[in-house]
Protein backbone atom coordinates (compact mmCIF):
# COMPACT_ATOMS: atom_id res chain seq x y z
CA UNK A 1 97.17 106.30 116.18
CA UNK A 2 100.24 106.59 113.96
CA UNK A 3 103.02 108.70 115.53
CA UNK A 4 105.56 108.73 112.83
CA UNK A 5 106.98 106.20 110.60
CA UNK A 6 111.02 106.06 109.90
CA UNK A 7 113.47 104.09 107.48
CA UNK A 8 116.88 103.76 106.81
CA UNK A 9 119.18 102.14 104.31
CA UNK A 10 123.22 101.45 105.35
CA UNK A 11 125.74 99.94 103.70
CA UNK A 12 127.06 96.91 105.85
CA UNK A 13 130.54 97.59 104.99
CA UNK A 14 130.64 101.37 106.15
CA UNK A 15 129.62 100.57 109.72
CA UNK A 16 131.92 97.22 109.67
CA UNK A 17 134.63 99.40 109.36
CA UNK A 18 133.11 102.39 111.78
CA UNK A 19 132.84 99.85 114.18
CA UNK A 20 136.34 98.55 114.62
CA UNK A 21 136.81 102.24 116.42
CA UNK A 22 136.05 102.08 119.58
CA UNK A 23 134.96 106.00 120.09
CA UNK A 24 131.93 104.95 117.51
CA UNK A 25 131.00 101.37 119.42
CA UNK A 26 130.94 103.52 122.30
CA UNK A 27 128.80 106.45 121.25
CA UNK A 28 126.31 104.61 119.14
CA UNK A 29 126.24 101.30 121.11
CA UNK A 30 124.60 100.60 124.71
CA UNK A 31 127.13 97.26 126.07
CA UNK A 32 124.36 95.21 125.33
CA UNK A 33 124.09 95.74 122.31
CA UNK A 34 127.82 95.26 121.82
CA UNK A 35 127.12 92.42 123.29
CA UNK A 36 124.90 90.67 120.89
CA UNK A 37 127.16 92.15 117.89
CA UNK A 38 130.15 90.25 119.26
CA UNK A 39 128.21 87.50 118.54
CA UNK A 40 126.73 88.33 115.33
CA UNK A 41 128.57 91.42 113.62
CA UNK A 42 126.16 91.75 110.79
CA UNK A 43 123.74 93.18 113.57
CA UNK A 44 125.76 96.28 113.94
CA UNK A 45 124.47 97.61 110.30
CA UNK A 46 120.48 96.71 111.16
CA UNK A 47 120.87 98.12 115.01
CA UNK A 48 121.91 101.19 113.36
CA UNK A 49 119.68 101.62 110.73
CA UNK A 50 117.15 101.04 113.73
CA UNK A 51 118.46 103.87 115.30
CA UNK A 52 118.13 106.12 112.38
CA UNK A 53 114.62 104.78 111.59
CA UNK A 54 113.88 105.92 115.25
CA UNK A 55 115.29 109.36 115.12
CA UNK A 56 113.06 109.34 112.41
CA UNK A 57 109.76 108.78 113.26
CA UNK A 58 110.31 111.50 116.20
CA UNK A 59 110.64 113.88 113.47
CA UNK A 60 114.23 115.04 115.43
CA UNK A 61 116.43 113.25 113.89
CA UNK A 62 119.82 112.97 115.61
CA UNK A 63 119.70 116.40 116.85
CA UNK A 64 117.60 116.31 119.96
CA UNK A 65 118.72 112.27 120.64
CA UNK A 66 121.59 110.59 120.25
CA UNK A 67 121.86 107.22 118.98
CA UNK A 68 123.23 105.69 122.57
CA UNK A 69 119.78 106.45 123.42
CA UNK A 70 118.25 103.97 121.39
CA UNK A 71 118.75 100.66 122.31
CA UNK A 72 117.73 97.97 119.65
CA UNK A 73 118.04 94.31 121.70
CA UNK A 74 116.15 90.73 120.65
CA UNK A 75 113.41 88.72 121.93
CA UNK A 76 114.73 85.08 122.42
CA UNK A 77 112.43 84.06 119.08
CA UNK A 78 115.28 86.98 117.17
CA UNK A 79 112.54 89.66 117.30
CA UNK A 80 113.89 92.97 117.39
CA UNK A 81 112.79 96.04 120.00
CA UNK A 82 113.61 98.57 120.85
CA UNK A 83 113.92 100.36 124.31
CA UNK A 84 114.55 103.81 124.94
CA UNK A 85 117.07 105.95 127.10
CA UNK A 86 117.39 109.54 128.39
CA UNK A 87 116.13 112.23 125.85
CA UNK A 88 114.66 109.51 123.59
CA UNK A 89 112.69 108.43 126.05
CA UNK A 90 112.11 111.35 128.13
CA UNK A 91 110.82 112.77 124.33
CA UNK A 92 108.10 109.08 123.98
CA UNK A 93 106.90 109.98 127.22
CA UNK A 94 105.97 113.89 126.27
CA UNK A 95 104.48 112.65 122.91
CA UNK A 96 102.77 109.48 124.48
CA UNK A 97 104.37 106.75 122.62
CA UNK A 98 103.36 103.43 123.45
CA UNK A 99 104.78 100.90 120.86
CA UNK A 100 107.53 101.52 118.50
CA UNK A 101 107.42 98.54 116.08
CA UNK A 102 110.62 97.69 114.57
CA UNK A 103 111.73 95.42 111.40
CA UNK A 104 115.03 95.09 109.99
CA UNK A 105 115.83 93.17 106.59
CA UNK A 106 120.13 92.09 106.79
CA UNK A 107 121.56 91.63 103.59
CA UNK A 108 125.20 91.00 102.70
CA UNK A 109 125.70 94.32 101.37
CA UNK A 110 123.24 96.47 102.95
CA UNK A 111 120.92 96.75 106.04
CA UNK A 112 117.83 98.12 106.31
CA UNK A 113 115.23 98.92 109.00
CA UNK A 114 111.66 100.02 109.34
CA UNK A 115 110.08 101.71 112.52
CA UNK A 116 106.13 102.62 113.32
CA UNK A 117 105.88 104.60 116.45
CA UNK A 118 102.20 104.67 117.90
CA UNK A 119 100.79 107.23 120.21
């Protein structure tokens, strides 16, 4: 069964230039994932428009997770997934989530994701 469905649309440039601060890379980014955007910066956008997609589809938005709690990582085909920490996933557990499908579409000028949670 569908738990919730989420989307997000971010402009590529805005979190280019949030994430030359290191306070941001640090609360919205597991070191993994900062990781994978050293090697591919355009990821930062997508992962975060993950994020928001997840918040989401739990119907919380940011207010009862925080994005550090969503970690968006790759398969080694490029697949995204997702895998969640602390209240995020302390929250799947409680609502029996058992997938959260992910797809993100990287443009030049904007990133956008799609999530399906299913209970």
């Amino acid at each position: 069964m569908i738990y919730g469905i989420g989307t997000d649309l971010i402009e590529v440039e805005r979190i280019r230039r949030a994430y030359e601060k290191e306070s941001f890379r640090k609360k919205i980014y597991t070191e993994q994932e900062q990781q994978l955007i050293a090697e591919h910066a355009q990821k930062a956008a997508g992962n975060f428009a993950v994020k928001e997609s997840v918040a989401k589809a739990f119907g919380t938005g940011f207010g009862k997770i925080s994005p550090i709690d969503i970690e968006v990582l790759r398969e080694s085909s490029g697949r995204p997934y997702v895998v969640l920490h602390g209240p995020a996933e302390k929250l799947a557990r409680a609502e029996g989530i058992l997938h959260v499908h992910v797809s993100i579409s990287n443009l030049k000028e904007y990133a956008m994701a799609y999530v399906v949670m299913e209970a």
